[in-house]
N, C-alpha and C. Protein backbone atom coordinates (compact mmCIF):
# COMPACT_ATOMS: atom_id res chain seq x y z
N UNK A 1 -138.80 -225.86 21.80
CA UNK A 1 -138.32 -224.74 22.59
C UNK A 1 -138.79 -224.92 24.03
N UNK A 2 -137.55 -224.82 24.77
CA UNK A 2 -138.09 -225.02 26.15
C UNK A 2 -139.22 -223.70 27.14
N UNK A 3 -139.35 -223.67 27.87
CA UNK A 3 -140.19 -222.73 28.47
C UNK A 3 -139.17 -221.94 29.65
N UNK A 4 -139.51 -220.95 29.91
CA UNK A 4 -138.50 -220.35 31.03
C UNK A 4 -138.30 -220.84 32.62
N UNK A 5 -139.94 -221.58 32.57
CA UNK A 5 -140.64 -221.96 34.20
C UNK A 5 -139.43 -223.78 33.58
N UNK A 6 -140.00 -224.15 32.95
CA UNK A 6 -139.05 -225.55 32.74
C UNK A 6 -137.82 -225.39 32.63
N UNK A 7 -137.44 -224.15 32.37
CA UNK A 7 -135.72 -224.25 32.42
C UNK A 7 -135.40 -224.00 33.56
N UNK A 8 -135.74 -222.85 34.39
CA UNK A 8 -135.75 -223.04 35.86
C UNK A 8 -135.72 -223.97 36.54
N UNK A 9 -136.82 -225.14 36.34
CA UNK A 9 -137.03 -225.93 36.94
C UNK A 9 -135.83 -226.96 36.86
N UNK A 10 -135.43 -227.11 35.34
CA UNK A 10 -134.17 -228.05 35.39
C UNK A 10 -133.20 -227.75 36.11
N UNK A 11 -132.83 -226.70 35.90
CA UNK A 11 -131.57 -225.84 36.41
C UNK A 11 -131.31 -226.10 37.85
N UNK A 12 -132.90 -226.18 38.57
CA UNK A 12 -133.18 -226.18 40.22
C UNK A 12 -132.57 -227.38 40.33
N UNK A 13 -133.33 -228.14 40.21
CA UNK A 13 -133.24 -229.94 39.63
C UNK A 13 -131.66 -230.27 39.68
N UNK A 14 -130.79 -229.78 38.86
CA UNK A 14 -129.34 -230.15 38.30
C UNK A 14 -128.77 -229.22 39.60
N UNK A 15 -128.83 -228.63 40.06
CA UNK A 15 -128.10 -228.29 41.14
C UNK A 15 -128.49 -228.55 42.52
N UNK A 16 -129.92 -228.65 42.68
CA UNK A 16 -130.23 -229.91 44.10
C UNK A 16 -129.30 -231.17 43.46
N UNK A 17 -129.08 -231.96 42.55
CA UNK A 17 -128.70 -233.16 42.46
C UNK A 17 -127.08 -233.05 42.84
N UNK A 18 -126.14 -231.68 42.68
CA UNK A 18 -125.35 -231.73 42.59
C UNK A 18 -124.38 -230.84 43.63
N UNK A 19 -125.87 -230.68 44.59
CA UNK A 19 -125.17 -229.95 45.62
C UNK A 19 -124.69 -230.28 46.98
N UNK A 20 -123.35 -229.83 47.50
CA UNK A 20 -123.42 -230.48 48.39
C UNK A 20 -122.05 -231.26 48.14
N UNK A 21 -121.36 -231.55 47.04
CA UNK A 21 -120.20 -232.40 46.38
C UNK A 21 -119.35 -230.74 46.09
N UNK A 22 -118.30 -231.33 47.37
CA UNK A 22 -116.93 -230.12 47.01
C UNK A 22 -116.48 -230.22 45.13
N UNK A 23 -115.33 -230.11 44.95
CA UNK A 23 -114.55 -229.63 43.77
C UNK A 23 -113.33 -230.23 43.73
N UNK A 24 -113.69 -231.17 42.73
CA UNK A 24 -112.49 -232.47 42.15
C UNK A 24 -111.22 -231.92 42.91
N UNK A 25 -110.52 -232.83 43.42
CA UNK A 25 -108.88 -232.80 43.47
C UNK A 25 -108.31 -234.34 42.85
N UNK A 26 -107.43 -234.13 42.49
CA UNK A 26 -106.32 -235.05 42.35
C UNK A 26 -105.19 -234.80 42.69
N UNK A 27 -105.09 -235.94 43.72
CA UNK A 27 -103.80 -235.81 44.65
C UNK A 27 -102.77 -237.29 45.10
N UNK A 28 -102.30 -237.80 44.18
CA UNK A 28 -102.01 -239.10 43.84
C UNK A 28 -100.62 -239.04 45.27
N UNK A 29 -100.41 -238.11 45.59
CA UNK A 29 -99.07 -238.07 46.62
C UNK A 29 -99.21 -237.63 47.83
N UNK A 30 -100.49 -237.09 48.14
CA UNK A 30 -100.55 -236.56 49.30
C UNK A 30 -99.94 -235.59 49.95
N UNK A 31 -99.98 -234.54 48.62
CA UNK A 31 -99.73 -233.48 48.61
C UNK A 31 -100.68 -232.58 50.21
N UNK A 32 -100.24 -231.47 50.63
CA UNK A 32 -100.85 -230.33 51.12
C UNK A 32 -101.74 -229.65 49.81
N UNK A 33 -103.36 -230.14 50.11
CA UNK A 33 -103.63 -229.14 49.15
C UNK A 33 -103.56 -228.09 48.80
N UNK A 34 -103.43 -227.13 49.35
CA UNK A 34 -102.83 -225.84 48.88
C UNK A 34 -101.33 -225.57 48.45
N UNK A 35 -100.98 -226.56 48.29
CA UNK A 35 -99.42 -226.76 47.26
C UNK A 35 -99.77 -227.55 45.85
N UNK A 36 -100.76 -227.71 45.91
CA UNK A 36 -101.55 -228.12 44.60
C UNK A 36 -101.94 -227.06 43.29
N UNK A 37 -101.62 -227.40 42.07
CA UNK A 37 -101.77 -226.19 40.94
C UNK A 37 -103.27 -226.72 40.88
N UNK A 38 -103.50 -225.12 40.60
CA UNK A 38 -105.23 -225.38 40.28
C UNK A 38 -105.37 -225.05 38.86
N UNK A 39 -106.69 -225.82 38.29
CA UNK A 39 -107.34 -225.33 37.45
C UNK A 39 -108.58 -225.06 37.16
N UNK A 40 -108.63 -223.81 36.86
CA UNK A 40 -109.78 -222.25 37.25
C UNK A 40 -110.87 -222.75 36.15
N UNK A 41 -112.08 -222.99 36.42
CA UNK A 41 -113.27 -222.41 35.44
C UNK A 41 -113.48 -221.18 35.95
N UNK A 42 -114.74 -220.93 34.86
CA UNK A 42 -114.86 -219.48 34.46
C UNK A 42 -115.86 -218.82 33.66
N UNK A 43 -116.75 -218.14 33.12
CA UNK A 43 -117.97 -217.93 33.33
C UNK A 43 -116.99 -216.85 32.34
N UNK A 44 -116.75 -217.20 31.10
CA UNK A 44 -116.46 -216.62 29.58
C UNK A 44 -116.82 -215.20 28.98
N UNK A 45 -117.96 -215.39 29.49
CA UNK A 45 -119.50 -214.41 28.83
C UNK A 45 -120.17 -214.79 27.84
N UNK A 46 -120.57 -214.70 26.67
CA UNK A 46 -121.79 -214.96 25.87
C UNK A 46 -122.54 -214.25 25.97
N UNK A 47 -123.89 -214.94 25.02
CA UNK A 47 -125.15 -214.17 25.00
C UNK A 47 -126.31 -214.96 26.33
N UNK A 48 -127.37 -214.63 25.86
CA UNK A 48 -128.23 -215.25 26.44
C UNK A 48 -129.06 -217.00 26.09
N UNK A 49 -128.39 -217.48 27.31
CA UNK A 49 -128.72 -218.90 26.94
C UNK A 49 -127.42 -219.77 26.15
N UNK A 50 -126.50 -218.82 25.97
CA UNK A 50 -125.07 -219.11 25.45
C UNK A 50 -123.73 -218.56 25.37
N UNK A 51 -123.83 -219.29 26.82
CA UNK A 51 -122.20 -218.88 27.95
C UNK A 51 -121.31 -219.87 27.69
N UNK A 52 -120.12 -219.28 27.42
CA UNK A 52 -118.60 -219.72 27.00
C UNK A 52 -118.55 -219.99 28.26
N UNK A 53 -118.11 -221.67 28.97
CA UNK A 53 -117.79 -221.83 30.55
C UNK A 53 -115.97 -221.95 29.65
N UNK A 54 -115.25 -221.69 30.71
CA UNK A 54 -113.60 -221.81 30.27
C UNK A 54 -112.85 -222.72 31.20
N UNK A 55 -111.80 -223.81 30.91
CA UNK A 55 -111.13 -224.15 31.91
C UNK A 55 -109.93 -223.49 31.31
N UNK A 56 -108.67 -223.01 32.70
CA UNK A 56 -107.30 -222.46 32.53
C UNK A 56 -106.70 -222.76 33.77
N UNK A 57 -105.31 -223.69 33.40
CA UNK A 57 -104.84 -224.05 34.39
C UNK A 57 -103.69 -223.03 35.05
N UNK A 58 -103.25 -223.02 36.42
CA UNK A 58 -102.66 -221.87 36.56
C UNK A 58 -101.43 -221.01 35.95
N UNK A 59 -100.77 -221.82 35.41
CA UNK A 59 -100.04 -221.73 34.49
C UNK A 59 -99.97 -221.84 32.98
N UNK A 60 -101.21 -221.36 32.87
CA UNK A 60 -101.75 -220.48 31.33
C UNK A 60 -101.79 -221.91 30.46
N UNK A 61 -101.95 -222.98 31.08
CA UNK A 61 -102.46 -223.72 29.99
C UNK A 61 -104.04 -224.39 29.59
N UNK A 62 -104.76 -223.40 28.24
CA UNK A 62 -106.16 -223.64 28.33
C UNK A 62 -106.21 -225.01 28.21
N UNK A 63 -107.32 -225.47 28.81
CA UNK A 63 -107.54 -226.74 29.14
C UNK A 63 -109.01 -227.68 28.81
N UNK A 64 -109.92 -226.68 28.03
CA UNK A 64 -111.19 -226.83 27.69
C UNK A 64 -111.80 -225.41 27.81
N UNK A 65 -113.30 -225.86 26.96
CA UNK A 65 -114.68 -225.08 27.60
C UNK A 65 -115.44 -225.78 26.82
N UNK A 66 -117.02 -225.24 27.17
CA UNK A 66 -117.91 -226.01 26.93
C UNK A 66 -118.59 -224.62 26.71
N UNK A 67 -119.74 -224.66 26.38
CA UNK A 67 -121.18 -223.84 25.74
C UNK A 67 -122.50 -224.22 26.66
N UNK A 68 -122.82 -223.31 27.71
CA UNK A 68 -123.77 -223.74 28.70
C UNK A 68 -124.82 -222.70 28.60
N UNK A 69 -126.04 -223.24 28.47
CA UNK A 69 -126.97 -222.40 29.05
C UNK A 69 -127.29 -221.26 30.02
N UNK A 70 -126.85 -221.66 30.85
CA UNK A 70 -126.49 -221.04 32.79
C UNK A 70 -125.43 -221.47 33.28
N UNK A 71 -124.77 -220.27 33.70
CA UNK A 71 -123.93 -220.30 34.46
C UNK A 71 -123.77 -221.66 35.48
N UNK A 72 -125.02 -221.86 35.86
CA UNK A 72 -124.92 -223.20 37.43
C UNK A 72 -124.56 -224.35 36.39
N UNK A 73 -124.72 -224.21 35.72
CA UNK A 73 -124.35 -225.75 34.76
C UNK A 73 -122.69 -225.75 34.61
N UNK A 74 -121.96 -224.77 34.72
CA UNK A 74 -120.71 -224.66 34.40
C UNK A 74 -119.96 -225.57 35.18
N UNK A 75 -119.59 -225.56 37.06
CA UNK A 75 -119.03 -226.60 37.44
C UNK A 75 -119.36 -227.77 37.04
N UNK A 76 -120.51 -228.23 36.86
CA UNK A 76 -120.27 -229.33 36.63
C UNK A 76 -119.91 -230.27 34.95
N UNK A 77 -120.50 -229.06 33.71
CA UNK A 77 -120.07 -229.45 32.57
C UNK A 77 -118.59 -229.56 32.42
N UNK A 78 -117.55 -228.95 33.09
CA UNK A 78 -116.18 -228.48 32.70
C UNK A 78 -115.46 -229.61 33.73
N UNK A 79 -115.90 -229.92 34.48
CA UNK A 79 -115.93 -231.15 35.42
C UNK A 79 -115.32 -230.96 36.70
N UNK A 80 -115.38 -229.59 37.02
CA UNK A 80 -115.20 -229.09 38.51
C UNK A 80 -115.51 -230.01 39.59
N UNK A 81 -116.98 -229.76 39.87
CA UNK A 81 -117.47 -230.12 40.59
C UNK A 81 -116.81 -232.27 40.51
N UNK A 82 -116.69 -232.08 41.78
CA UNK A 82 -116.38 -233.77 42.56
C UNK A 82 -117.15 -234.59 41.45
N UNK A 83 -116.75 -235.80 41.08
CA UNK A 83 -117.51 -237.10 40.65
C UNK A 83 -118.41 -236.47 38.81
N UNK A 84 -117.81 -235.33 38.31
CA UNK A 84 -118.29 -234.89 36.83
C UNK A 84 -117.05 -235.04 36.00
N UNK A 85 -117.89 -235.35 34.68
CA UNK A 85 -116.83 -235.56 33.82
C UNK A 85 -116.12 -235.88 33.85
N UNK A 86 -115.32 -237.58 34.22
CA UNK A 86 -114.18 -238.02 34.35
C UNK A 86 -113.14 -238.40 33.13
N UNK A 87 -113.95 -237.94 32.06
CA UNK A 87 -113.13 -237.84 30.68
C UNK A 87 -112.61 -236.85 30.33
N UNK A 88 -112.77 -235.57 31.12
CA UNK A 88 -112.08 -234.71 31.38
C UNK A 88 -111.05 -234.49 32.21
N UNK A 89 -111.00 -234.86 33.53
CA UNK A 89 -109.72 -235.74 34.05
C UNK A 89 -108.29 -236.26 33.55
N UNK A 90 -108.97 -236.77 32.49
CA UNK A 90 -107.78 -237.88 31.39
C UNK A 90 -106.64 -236.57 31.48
N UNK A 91 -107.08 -235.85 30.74
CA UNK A 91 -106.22 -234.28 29.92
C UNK A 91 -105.77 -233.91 31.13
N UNK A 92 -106.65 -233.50 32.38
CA UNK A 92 -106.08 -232.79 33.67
C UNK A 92 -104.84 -233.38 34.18
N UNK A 93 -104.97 -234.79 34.35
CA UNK A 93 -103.97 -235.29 34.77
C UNK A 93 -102.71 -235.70 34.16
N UNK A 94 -103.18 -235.94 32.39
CA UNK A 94 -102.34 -235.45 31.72
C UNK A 94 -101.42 -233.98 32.06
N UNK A 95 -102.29 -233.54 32.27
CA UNK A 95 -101.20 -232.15 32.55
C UNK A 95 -100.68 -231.79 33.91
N UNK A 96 -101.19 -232.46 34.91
CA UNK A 96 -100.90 -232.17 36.23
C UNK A 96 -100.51 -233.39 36.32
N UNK A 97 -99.67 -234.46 36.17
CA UNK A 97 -99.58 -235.85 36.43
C UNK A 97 -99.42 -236.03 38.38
N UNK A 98 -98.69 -234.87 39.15
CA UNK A 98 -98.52 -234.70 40.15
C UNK A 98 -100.11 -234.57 41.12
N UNK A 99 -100.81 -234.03 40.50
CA UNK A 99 -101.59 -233.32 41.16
C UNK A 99 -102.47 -232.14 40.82
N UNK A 100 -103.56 -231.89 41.50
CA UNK A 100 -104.14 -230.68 40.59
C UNK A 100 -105.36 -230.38 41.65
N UNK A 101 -106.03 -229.33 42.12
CA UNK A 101 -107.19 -228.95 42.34
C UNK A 101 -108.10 -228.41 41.46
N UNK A 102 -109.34 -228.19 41.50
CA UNK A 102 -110.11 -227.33 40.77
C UNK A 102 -110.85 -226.17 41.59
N UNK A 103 -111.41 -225.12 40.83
CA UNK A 103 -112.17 -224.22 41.14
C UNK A 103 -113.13 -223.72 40.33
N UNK A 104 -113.92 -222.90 40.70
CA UNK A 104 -114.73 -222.73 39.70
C UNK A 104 -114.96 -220.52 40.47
N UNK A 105 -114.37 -219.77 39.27
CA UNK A 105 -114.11 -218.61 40.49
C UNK A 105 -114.68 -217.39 39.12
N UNK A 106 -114.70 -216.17 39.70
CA UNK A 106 -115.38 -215.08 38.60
C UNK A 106 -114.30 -215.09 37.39
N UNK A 107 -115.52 -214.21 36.55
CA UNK A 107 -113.75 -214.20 35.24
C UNK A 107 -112.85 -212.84 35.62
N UNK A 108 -113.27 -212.63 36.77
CA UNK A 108 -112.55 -211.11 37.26
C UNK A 108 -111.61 -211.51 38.06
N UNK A 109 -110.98 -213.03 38.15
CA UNK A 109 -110.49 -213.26 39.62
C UNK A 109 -108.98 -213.00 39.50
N UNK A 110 -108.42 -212.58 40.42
CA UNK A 110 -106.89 -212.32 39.51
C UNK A 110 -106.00 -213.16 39.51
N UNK A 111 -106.25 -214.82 40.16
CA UNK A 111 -105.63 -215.69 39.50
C UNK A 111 -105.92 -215.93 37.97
N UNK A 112 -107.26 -215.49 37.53
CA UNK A 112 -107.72 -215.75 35.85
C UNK A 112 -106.67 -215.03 35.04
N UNK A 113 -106.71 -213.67 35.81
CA UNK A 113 -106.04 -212.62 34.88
C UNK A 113 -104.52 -213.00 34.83
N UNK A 114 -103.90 -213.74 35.56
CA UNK A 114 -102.26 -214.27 35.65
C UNK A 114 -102.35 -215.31 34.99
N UNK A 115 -103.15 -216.44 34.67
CA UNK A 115 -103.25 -217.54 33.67
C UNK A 115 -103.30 -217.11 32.15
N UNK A 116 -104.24 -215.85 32.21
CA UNK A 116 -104.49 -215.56 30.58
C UNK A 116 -103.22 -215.05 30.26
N UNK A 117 -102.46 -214.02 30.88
CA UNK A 117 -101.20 -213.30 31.19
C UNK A 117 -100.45 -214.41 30.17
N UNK A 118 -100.34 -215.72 31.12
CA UNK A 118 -99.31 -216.70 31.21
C UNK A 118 -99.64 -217.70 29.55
N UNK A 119 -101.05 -217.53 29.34
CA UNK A 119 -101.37 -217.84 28.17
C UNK A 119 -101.19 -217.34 26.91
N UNK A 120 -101.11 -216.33 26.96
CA UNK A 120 -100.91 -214.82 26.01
C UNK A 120 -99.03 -215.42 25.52
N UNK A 121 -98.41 -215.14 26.42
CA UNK A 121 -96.43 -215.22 26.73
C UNK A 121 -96.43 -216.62 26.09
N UNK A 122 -97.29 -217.89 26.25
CA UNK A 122 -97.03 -219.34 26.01
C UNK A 122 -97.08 -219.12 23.94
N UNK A 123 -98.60 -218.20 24.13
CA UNK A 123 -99.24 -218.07 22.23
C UNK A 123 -98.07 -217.62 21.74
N UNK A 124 -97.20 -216.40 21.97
CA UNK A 124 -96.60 -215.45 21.32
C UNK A 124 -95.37 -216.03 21.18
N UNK A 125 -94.39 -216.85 22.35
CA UNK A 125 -93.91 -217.73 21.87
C UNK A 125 -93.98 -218.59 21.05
N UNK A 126 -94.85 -219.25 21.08
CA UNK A 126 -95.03 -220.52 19.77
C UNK A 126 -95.27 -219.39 18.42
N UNK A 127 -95.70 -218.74 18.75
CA UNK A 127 -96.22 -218.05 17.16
C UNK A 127 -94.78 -217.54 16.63
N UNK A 128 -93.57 -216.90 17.49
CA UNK A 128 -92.15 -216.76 17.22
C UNK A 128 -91.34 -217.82 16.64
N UNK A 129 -91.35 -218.89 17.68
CA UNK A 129 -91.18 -220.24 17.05
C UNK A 129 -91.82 -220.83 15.73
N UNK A 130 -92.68 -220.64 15.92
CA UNK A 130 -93.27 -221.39 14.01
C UNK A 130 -93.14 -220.30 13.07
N UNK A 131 -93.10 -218.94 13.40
CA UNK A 131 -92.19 -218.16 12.20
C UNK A 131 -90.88 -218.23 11.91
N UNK A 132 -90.32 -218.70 13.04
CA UNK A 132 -88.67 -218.88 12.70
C UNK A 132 -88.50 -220.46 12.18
N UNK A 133 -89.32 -221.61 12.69
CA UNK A 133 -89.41 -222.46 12.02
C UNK A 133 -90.02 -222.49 10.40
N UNK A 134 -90.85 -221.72 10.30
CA UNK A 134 -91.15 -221.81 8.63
C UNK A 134 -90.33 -220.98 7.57
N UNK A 135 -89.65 -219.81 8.69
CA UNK A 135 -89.37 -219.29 7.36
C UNK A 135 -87.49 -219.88 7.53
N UNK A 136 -87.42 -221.25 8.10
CA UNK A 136 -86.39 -221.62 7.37
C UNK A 136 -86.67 -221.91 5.91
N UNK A 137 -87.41 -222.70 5.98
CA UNK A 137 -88.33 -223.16 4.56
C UNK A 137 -89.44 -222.26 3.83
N UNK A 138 -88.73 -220.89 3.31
CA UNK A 138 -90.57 -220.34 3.08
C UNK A 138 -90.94 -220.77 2.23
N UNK A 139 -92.48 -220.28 2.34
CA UNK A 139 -93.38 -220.95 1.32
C UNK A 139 -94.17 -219.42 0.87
N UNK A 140 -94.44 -219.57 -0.36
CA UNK A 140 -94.87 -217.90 -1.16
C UNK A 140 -96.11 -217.63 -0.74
N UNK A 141 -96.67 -218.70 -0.28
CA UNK A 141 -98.86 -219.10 -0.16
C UNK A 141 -98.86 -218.16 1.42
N UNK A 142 -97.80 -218.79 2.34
CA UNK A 142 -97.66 -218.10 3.56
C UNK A 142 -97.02 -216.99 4.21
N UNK A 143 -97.85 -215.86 4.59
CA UNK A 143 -97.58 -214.86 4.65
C UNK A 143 -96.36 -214.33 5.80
N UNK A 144 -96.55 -215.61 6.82
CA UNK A 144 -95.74 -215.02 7.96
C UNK A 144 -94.78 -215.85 7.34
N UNK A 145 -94.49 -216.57 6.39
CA UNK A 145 -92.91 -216.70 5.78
C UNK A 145 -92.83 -215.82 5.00
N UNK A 146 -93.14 -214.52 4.74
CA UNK A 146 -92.50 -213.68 3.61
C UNK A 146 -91.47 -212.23 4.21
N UNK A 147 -91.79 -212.68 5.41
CA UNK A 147 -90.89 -211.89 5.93
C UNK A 147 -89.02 -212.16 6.23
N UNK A 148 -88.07 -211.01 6.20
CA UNK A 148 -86.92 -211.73 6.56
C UNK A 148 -86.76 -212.31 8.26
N UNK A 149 -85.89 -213.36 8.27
CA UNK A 149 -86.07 -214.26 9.76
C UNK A 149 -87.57 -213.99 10.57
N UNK A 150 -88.15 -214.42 9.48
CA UNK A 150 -89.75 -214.51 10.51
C UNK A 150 -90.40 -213.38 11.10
N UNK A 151 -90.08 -212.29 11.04
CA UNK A 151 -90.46 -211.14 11.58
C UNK A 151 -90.89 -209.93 10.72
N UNK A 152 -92.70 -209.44 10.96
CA UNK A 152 -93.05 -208.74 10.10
C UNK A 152 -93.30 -208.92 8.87
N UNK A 153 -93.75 -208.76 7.80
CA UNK A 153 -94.03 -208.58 6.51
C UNK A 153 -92.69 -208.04 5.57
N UNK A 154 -92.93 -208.71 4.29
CA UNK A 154 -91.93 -208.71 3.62
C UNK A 154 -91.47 -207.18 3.14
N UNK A 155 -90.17 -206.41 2.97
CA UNK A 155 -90.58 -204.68 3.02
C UNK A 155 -90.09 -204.63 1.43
């Protein structure tokens, strides 16, 4: 078990090392950055000593999170911060092949609240879609096929 004065101390430590380095872009075209889609970390909530960090790209597609101690650890676990996590990248650019900025902003920010928005509309679709896809075929075990054309419970 660590101590509170040593976790401090790391914490100090990991953010002198990491301060000072803006916030990844990828910009393969030379784009205007601010015509660039971003993707938002985010500071989840949790308990103590175990914070949900979130990535969401602006257009509601979740994109990771990680499980951090402190908050200051978040840019750089989720790979915000410039020159972190470049295996996280892979997926970003997977999804932004054009381009992409990052941020790292409150979970109150109201670009967050238009991503989750946009995330919510993406779930509820697919969840429409794979009820109308299964219950071409129902199956008795599955409940959202027991309804007629996918909708609701069987009456």
């Amino acid at each position: 078990m660590t101590t509170k004065a040593a976790e401090a101390a790391y914490l100090a430590a990991h953010l002198a090392e990491w301060s000072g380095k803006g916030y990844a872009v990828h910009n393969p075209n030379g784009k205007p950055l601010e015509d660039l889609p971003v993707i938002y970390g985010f500071n989840n909530g949790g308990g103590p000593g175990m914070l949900i960090a979130q990535l969401i790209a602006e257009d509601g597609e979740a994109l990771g999170s990680h499980c951090c101690s402190a908050e200051g650890y978040m840019p750089y676990d989720l790979g915000i911060v410039d020159g972190a996590r470049p295996d996280r990248h892979e997926l970003f650019r997977n999804h932004y092949p054009d381009g992409y900025r990052m941020d790292f902003v409150p979970w109150d920010h109201p670009a967050i609240n238009r991503a989750i928005e946009l995330n919510a509309a993406k779930r509820e679709a697919a969840a429409v879609q794979n009820r109308q896809r299964c219950c071409r075929h129902p199956h008795p075990t599955r409940p959202a096929c027991q309804g007629a054309g996918g909708v609701g419970p069987k009456s």
